[in-house]
N, C-alpha and C. Protein backbone atom coordinates (compact mmCIF):
# COMPACT_ATOMS: atom_id res chain seq x y z
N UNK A 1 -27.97 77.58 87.00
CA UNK A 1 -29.35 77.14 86.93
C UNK A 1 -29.94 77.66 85.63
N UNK A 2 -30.98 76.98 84.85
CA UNK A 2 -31.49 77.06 83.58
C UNK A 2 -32.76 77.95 83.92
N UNK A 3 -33.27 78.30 82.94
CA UNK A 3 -34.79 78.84 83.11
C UNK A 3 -35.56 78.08 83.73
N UNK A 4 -35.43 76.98 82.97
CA UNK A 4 -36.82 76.14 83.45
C UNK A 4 -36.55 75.97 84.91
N UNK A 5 -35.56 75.64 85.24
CA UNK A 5 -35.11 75.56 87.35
C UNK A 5 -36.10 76.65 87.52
N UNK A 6 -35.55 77.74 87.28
CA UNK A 6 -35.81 79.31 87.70
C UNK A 6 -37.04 79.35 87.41
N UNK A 7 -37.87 79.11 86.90
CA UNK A 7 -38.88 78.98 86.87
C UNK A 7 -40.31 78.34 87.86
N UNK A 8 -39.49 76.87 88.05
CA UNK A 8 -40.44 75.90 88.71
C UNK A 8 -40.13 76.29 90.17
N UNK A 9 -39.44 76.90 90.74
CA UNK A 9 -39.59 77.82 92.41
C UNK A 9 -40.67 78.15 92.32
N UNK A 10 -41.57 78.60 91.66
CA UNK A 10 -43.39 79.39 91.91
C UNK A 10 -43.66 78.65 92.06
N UNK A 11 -44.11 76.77 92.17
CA UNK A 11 -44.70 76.26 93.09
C UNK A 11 -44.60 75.99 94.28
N UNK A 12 -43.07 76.27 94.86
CA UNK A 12 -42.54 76.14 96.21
C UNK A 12 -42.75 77.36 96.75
N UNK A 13 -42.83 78.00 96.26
CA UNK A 13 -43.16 79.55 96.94
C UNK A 13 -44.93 79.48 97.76
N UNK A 14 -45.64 79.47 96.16
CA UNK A 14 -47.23 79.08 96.86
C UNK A 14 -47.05 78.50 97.41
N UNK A 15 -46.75 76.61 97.72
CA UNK A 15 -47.01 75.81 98.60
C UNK A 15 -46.55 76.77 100.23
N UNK A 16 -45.16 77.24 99.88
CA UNK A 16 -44.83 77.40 101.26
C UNK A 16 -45.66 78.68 101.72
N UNK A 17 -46.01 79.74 100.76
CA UNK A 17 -47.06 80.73 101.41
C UNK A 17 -48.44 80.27 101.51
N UNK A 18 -48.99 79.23 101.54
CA UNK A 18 -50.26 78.47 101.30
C UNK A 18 -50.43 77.88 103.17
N UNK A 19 -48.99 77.15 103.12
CA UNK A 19 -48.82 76.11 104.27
C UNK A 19 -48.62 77.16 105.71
N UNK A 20 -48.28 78.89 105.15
CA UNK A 20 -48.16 79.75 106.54
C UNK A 20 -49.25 80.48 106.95
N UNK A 21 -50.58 80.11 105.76
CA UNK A 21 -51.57 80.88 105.64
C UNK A 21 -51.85 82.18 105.50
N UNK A 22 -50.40 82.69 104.73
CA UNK A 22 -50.52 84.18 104.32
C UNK A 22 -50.90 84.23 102.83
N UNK A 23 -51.59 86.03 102.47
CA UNK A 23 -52.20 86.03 101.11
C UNK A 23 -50.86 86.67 100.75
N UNK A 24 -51.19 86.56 99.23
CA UNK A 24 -49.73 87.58 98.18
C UNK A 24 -49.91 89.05 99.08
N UNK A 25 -50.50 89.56 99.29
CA UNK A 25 -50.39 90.86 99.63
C UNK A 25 -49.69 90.92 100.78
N UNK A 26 -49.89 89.89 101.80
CA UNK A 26 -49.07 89.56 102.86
C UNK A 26 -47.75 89.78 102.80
N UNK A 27 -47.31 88.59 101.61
CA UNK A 27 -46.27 88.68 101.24
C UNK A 27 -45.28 89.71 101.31
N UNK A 28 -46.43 90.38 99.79
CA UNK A 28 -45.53 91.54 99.33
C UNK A 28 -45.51 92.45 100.75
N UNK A 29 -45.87 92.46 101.26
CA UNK A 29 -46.12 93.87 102.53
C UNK A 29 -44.73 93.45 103.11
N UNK A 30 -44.26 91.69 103.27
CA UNK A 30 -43.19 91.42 104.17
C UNK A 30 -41.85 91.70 103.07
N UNK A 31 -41.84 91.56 101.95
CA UNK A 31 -40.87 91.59 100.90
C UNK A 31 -40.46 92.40 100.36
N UNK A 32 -41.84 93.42 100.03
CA UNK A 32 -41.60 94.87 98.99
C UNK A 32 -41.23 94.92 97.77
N UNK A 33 -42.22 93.51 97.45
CA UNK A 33 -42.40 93.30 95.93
C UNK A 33 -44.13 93.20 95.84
N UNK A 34 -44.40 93.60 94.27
CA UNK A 34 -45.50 93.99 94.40
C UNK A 34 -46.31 92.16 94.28
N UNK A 35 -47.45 92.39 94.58
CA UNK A 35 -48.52 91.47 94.43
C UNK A 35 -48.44 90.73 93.16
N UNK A 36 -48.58 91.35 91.89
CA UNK A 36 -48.86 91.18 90.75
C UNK A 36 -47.44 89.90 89.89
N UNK A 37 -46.24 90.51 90.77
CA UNK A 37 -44.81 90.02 90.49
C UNK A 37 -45.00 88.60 91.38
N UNK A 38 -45.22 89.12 92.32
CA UNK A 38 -45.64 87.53 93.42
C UNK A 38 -46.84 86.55 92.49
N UNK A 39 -48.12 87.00 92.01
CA UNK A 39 -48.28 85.96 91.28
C UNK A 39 -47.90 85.34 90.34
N UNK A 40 -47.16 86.14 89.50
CA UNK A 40 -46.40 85.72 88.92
C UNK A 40 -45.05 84.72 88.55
N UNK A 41 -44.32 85.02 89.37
CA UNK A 41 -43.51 83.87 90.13
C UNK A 41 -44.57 82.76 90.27
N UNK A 42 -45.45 82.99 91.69
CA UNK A 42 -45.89 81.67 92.00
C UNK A 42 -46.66 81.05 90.91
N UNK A 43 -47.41 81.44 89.35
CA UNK A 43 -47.84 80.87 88.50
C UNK A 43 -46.86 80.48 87.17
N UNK A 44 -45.66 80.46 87.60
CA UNK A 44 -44.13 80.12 86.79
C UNK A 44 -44.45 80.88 85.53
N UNK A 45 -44.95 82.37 85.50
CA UNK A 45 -44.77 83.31 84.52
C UNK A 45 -43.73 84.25 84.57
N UNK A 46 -43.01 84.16 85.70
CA UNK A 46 -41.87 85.62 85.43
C UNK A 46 -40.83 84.44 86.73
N UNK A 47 -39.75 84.83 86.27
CA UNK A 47 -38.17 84.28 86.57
C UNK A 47 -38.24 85.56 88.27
N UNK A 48 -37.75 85.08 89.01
CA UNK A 48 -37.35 85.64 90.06
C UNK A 48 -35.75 85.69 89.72
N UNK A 49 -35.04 86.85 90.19
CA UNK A 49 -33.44 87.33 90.45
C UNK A 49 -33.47 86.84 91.77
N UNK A 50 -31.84 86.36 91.60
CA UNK A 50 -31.32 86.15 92.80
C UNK A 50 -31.82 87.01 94.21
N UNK A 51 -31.50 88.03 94.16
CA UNK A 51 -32.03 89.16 95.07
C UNK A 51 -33.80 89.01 95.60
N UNK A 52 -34.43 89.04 94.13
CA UNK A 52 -35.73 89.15 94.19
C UNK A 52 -36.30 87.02 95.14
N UNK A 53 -35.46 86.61 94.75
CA UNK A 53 -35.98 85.23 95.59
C UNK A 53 -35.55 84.83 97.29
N UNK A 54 -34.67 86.04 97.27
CA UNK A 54 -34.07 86.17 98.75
C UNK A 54 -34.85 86.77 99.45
N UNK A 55 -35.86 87.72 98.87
CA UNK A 55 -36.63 88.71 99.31
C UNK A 55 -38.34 87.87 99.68
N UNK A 56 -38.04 87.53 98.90
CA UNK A 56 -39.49 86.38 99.01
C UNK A 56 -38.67 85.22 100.19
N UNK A 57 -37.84 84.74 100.29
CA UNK A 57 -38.00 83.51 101.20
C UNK A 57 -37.46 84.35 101.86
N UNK A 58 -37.00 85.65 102.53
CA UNK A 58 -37.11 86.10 103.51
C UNK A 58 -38.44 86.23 104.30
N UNK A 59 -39.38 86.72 103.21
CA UNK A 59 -40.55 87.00 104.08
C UNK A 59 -41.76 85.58 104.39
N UNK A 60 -40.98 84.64 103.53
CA UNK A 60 -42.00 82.98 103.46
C UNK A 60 -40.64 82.05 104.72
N UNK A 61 -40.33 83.35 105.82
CA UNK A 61 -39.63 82.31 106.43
C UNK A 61 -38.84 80.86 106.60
N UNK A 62 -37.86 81.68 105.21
CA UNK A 62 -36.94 80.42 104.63
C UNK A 62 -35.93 80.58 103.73
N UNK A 63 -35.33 80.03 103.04
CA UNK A 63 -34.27 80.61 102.36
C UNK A 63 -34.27 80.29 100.89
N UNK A 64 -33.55 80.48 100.35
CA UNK A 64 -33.58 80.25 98.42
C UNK A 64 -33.44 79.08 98.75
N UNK A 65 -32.45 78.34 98.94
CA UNK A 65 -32.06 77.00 98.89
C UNK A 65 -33.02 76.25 99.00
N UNK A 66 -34.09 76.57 100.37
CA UNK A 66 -35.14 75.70 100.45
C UNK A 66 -36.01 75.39 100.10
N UNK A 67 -36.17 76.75 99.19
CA UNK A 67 -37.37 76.45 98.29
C UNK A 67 -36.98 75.87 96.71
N UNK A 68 -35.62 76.20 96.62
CA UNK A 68 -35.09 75.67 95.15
C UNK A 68 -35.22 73.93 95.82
N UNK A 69 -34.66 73.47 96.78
CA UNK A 69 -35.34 72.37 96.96
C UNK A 69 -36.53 71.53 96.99
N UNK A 70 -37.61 72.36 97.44
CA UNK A 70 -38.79 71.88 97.44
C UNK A 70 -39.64 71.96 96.33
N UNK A 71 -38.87 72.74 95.35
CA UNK A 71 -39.55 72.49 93.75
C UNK A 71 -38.53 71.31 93.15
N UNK A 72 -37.03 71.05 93.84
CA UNK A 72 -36.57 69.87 92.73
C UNK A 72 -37.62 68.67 93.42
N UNK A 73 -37.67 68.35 94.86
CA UNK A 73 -38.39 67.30 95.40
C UNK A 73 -39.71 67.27 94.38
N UNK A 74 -40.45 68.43 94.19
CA UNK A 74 -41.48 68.19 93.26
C UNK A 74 -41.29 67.63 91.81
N UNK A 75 -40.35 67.51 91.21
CA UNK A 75 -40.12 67.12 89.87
C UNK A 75 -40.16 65.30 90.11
N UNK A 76 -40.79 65.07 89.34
CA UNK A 76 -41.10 63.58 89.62
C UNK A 76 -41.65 62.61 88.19
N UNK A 77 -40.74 62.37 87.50
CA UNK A 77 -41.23 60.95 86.65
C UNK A 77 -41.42 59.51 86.82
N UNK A 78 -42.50 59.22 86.97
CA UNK A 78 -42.67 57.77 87.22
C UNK A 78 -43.52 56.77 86.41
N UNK A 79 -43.06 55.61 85.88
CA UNK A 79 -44.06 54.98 85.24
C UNK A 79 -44.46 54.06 86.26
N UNK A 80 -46.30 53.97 85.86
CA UNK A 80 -46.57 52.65 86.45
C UNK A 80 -46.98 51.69 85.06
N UNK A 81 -46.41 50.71 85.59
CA UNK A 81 -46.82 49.68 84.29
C UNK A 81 -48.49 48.85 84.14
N UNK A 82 -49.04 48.40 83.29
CA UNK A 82 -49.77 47.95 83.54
C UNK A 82 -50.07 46.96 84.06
N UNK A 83 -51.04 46.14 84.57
CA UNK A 83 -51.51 45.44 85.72
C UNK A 83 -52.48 44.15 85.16
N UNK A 84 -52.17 43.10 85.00
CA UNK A 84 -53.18 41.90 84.48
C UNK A 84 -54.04 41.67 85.20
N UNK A 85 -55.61 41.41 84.59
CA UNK A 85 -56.57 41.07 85.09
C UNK A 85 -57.37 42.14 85.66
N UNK A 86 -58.57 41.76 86.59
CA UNK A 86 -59.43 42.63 87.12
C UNK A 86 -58.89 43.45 88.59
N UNK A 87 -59.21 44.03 89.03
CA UNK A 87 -58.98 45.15 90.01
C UNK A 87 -59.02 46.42 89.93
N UNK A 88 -58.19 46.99 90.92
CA UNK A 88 -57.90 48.19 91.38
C UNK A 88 -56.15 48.53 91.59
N UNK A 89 -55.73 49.70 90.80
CA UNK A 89 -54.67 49.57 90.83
C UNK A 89 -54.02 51.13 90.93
N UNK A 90 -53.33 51.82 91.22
CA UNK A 90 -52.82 53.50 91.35
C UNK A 90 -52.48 53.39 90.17
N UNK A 91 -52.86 54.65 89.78
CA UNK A 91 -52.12 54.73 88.32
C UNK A 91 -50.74 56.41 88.80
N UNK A 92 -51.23 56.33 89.54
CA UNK A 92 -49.91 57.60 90.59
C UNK A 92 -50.19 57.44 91.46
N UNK A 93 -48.50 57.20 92.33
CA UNK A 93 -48.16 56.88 93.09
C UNK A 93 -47.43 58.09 94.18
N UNK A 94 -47.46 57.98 95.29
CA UNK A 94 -47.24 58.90 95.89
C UNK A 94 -47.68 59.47 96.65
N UNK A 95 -47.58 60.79 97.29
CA UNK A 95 -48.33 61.86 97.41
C UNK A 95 -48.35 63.27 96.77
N UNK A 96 -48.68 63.05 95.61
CA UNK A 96 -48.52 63.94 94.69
C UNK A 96 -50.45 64.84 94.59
N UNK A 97 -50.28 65.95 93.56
CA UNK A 97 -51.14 66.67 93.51
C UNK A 97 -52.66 65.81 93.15
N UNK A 98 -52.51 65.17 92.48
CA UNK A 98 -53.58 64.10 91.70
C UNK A 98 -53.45 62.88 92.77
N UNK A 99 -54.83 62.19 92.59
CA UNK A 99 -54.73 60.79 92.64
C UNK A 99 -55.65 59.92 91.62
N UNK A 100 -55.00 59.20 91.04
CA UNK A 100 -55.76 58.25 90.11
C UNK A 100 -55.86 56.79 90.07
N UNK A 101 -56.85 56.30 89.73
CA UNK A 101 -56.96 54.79 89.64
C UNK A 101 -57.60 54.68 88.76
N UNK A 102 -57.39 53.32 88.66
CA UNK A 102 -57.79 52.54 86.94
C UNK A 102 -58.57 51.51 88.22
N UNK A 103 -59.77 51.31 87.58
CA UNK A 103 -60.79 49.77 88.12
C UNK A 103 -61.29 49.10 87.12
N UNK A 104 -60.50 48.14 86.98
CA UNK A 104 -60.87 46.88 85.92
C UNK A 104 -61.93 45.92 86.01
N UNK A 105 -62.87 45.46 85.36
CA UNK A 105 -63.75 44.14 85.87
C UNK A 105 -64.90 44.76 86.54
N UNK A 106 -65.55 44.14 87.09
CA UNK A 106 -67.05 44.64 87.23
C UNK A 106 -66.66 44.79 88.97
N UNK A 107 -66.72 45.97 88.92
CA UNK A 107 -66.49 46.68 90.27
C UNK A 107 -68.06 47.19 90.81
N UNK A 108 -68.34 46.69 92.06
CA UNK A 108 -69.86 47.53 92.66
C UNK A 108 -69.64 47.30 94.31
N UNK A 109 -68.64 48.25 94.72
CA UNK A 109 -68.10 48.20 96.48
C UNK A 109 -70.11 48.38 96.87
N UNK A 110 -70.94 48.99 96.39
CA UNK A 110 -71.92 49.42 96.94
C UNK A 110 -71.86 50.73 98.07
N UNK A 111 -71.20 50.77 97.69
CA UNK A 111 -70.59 52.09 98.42
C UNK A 111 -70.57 53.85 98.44
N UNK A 112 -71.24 54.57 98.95
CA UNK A 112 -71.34 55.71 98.38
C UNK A 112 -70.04 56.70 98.63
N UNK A 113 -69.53 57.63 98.15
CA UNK A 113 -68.39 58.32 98.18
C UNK A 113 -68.88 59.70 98.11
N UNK A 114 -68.06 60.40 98.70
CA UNK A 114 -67.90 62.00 98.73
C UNK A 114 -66.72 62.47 99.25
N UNK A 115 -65.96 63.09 98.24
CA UNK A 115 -64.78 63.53 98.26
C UNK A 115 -64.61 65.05 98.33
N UNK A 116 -63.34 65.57 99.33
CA UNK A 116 -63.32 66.86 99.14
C UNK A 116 -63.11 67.66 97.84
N UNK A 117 -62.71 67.39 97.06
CA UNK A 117 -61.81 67.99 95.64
C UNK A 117 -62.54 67.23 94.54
N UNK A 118 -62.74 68.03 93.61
CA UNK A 118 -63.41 67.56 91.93
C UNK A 118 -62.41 66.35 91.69
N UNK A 119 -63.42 65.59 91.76
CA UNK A 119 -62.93 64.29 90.26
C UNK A 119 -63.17 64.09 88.69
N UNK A 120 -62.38 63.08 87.84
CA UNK A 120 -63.29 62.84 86.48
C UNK A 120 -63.75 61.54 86.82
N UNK A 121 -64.44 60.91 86.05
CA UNK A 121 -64.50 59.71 85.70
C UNK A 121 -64.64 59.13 83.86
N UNK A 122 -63.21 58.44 83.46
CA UNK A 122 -63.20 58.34 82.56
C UNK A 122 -63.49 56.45 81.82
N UNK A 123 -64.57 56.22 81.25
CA UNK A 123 -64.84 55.08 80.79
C UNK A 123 -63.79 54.66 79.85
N UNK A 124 -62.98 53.90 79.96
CA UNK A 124 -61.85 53.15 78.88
C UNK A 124 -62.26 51.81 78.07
N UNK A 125 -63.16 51.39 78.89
CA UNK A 125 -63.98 50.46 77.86
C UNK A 125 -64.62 49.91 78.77
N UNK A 126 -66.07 49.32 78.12
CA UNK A 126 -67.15 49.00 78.33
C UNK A 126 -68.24 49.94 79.59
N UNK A 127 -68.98 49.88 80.51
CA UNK A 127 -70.06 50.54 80.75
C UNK A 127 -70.08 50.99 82.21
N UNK A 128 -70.47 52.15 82.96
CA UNK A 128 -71.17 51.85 83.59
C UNK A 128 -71.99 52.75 84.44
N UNK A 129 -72.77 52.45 85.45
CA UNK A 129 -73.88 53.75 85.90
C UNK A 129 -73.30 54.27 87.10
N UNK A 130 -73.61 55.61 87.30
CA UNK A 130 -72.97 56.30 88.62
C UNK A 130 -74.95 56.78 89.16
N UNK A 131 -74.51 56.76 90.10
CA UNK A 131 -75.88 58.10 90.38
C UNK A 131 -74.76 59.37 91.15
N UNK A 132 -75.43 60.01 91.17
CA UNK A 132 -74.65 61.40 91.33
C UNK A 132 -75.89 63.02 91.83
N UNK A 133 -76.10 62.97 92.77
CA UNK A 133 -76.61 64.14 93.50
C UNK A 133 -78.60 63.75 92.97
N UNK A 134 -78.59 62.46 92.97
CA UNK A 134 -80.07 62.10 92.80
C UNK A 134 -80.53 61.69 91.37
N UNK A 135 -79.32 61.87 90.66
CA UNK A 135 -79.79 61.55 89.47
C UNK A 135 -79.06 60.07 88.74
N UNK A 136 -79.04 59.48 87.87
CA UNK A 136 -78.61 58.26 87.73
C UNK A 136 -77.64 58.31 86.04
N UNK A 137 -77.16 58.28 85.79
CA UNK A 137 -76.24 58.36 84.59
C UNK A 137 -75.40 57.16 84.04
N UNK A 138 -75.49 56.44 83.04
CA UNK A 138 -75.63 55.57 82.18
C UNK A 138 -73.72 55.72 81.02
N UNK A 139 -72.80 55.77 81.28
CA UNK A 139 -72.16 55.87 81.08
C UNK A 139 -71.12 55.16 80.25
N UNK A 140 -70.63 55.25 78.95
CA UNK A 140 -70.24 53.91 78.20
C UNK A 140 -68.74 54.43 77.49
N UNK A 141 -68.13 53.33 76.86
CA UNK A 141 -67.39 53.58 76.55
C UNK A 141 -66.33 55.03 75.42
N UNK A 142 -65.33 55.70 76.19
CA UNK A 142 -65.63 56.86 76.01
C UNK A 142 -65.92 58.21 76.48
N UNK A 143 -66.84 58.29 77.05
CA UNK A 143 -67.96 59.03 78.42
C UNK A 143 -67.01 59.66 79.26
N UNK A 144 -67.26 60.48 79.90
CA UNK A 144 -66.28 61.31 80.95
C UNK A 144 -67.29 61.77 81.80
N UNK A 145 -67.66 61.72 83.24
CA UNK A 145 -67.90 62.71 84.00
C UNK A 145 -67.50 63.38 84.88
N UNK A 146 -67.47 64.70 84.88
CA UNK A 146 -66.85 65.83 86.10
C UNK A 146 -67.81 65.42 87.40
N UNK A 147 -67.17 65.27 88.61
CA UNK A 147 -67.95 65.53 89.68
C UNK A 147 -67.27 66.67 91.06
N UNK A 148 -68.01 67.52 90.80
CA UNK A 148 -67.08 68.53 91.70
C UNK A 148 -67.02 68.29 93.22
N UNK A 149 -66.34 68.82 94.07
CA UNK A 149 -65.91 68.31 95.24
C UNK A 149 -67.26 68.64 95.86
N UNK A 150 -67.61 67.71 97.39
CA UNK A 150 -68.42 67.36 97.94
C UNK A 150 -69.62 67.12 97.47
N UNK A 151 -69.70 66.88 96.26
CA UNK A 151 -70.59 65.59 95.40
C UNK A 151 -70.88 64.34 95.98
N UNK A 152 -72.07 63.92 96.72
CA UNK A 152 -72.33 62.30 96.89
C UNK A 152 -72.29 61.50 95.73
N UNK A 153 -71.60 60.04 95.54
CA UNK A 153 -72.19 59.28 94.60
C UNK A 153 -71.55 57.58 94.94
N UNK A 154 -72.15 57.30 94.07
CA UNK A 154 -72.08 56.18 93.83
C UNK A 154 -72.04 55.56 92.80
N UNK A 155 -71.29 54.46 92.34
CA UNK A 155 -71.05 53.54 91.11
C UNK A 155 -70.48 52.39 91.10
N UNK A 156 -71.08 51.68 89.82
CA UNK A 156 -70.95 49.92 89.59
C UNK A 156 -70.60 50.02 87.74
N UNK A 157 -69.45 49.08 88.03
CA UNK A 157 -69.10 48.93 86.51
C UNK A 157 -70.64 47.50 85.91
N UNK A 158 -71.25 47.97 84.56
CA UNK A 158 -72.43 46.59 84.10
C UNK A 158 -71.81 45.99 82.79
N UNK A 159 -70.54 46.30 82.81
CA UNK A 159 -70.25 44.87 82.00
C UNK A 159 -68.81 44.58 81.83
N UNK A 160 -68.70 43.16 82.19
CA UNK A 160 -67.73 42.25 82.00
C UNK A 160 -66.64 43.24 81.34
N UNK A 161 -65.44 43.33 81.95
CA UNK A 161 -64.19 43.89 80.99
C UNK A 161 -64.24 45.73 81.33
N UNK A 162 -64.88 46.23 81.95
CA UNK A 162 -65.48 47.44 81.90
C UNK A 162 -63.62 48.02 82.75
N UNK A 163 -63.20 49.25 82.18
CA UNK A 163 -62.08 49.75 82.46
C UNK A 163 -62.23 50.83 83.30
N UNK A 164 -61.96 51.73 84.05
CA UNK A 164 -62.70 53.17 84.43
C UNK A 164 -61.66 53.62 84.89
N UNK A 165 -61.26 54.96 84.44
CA UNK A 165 -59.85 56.04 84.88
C UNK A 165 -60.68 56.40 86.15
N UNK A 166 -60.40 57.00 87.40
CA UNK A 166 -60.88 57.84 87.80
C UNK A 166 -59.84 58.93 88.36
N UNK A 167 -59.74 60.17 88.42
CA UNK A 167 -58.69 61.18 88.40
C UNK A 167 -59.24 62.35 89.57
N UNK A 168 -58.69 62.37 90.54
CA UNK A 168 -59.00 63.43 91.39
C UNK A 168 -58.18 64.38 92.23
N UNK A 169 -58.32 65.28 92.50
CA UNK A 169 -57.35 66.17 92.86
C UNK A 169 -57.29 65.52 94.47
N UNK A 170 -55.75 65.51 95.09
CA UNK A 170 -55.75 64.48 96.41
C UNK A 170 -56.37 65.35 97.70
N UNK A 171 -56.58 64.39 98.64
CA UNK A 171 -57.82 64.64 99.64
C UNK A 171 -56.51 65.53 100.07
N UNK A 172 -55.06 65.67 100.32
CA UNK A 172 -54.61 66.25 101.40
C UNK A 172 -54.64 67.93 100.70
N UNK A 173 -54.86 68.31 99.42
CA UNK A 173 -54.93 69.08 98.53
C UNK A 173 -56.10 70.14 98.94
N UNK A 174 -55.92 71.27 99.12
CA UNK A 174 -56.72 71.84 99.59
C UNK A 174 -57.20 73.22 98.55
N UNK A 175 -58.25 72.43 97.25
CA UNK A 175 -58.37 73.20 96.69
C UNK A 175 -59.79 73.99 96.19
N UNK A 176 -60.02 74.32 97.24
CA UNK A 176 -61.13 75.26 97.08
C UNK A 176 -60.43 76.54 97.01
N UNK A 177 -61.78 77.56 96.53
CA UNK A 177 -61.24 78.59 96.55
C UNK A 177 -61.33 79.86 96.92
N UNK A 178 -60.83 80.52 97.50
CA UNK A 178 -60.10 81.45 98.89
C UNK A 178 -59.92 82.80 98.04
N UNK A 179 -61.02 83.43 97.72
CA UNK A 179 -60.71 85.15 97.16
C UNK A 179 -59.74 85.67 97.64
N UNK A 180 -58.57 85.31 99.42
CA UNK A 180 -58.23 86.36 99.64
C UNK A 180 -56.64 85.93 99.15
N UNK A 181 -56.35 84.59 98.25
CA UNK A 181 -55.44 84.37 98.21
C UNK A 181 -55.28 84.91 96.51
């Protein structure tokens, strides 16, 4: 196995200490590695030893293998191609960390939204208005807005051809944030 393998295990580690609802300190208390080494790993800054990853999926109730698996399952290249005409289309596919869509053409569901997890919204060409926590915003080609999670809003593309990224971290994603982790 290469570095970079050895490396990308720190997201299978968090996920799987995330999904048992234990903190690093947990961890380390079950492992007898310190805290600091555990974030580490799980933020793919320091290489775990053979030994040292046995010790961790001992205490994340599981084994090396399974977690060297559940970081290759995470490695994922995919193109989506582009899409003719007006709509709505994934621009990632899956169930991956993100979810994004592209909305082409003059889109207005009339619809208000509130999502658990921060979104962007990125204008790719031509215009359009969101309102957003009472206020109304005018948005054009270019333009980006952050809307952080449990934000009300609403939006309509106002002109013909109007493109709009929108990028959000996925609803099954649970990323708020938890001092004790």
């Amino acid at each position: 196995m290469d570095d970079k393998e050895a490396l990308r295990v720190g997201a299978a580690v968090r996920r799987r200490r995330r999904s048992l609802g234990l903190t690093l300190a947990a961890v380390a208390g079950r492992s007898g590695l310190s805290v600091p080494f555990l974030s580490q790993i799980e933020n793919e800054r320091a290489r775990p030893s053979t030994r040292s990853l046995e010790r961790v999926a001992d205490a994340l109730e599981t084994t090396p293998a399974q977690l060297h698996a559940a970081a290759d399952s995470a490695r994922t290249v995919d193109v989506v191609r582009a899409a003719p005409g007006p709509g709505v289309r994934r621009v990632v596919r899956g169930g991956h960390q993100l979810n994004a869509k592209e909305f082409t053409g003059e889109q207005d569901t009339g619809r208000e939204y509130q999502h658990r997890n921060d979104e962007v919204m990125y204008i790719a060409d031509g215009a359009a208005e969101v309102e957003a926590e009472g206020r109304a915003y005018r948005l054009e080609r270019g333009d980006t807005l952050y809307l952080s999670g449990g934000v009300r809003h609403r939006w309509r593309a106002t002109e013909p051809g109007t493109r709009i990224l929108v990028v959000a971290v996925a609803e099954h994603i649970d990323a708020t944030i938890d001092p004790r982790r």
